[in-house]
C-alpha atoms as a PDB file:
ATOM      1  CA  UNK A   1     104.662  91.564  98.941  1.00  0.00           C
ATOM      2  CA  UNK A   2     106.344  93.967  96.939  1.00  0.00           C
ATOM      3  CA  UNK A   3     104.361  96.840  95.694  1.00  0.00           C
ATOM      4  CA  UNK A   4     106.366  96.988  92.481  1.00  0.00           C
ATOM      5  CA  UNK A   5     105.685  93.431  91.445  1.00  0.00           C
ATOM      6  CA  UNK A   6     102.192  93.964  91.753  1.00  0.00           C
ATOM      7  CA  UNK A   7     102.313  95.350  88.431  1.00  0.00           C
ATOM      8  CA  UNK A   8     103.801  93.145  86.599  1.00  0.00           C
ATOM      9  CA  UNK A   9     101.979  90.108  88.002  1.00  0.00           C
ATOM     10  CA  UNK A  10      98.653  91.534  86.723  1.00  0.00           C
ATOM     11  CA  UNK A  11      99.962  92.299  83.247  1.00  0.00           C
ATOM     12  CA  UNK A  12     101.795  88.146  83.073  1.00  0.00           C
ATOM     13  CA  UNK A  13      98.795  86.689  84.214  1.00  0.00           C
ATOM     14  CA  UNK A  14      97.034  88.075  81.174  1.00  0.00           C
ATOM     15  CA  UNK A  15      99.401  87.010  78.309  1.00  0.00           C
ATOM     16  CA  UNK A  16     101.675  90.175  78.702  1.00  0.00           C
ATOM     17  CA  UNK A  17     104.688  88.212  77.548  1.00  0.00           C
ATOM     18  CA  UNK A  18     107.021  91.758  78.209  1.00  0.00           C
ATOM     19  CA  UNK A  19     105.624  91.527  82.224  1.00  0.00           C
ATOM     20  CA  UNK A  20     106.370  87.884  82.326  1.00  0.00           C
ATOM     21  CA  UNK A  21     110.182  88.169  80.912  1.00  0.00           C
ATOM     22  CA  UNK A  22     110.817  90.697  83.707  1.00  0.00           C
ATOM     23  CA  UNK A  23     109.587  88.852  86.633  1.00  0.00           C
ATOM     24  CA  UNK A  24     111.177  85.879  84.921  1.00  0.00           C
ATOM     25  CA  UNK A  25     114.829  87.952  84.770  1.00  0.00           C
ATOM     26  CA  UNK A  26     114.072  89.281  88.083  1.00  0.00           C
ATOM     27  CA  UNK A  27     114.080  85.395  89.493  1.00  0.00           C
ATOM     28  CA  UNK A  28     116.117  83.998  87.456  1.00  0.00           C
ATOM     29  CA  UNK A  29     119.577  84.415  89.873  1.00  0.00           C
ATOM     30  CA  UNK A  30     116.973  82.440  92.305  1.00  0.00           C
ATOM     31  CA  UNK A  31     116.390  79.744  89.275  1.00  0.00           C
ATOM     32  CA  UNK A  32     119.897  79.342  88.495  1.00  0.00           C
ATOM     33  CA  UNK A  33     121.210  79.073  92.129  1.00  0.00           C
ATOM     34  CA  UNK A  34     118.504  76.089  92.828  1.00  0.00           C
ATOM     35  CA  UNK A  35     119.567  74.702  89.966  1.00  0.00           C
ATOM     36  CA  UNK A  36     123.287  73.904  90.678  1.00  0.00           C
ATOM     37  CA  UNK A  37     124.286  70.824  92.265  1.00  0.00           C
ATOM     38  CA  UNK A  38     126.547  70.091  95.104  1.00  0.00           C
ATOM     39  CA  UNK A  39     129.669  69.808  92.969  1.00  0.00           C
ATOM     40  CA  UNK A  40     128.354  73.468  91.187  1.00  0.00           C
ATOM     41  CA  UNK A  41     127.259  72.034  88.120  1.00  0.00           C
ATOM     42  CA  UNK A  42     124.284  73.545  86.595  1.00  0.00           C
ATOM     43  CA  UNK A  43     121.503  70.793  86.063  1.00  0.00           C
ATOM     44  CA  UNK A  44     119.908  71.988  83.154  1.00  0.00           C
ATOM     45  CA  UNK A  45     116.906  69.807  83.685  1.00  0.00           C
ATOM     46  CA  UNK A  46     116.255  71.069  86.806  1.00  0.00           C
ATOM     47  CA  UNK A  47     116.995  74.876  85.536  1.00  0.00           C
ATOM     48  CA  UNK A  48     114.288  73.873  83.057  1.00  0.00           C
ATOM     49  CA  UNK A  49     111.862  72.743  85.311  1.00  0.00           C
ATOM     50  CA  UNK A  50     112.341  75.465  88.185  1.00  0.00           C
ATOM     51  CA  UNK A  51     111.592  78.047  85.102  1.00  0.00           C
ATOM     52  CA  UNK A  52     108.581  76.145  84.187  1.00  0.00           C
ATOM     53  CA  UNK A  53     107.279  76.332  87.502  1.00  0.00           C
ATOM     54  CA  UNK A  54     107.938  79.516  87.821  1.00  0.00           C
ATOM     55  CA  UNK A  55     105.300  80.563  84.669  1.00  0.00           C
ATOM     56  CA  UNK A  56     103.040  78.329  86.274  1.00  0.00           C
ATOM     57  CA  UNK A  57     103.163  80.082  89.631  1.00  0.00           C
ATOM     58  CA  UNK A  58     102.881  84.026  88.135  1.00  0.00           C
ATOM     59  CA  UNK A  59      99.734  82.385  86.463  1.00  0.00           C
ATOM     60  CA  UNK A  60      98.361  80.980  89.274  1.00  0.00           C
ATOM     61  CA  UNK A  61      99.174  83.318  92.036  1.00  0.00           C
ATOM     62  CA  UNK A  62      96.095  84.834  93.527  1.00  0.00           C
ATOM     63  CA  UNK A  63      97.072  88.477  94.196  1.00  0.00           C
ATOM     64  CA  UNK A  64      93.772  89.527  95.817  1.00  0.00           C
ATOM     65  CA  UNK A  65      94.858  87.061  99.199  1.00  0.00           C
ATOM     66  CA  UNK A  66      98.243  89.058  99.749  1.00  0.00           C
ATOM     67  CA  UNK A  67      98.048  92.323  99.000  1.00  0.00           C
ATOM     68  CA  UNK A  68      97.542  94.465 101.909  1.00  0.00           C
ATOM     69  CA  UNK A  69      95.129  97.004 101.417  1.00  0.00           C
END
């Protein structure tokens, strides 16, 4: 994992709304390109669900089990 996440993955998954928005930004090329369709339309729905997921993931994600120590 990268070290420099870390961080910010311990602040989001205890309501630091700053922490979140930068992981968020940091993924969100990732978001947007899994959200576009064959014919390169965005899917907004889709956009709005991969985000969701996303949240829901940083919130969940058990740090202790990857980091390498």
């Amino acid at each position: 994992m990268t070290k420099n996440l870390v961080p910010l993955i311990k602040k989001a998954k205890t309501g630091d709304e700053i922490a979140m928005n930068t992981l968020f930004e940091s993924f969100k090329p990732l978001l947007i390109k899994n959200s576009v369709d064959s014919s390169k339309r965005m899917n907004k729905d889709c956009y709005q669900e991969l985000s969701l997921q996303f949240i829901l993931a940083v919130q969940a994600f058990d740090l202790d089990k990857y980091l390498d120590d």
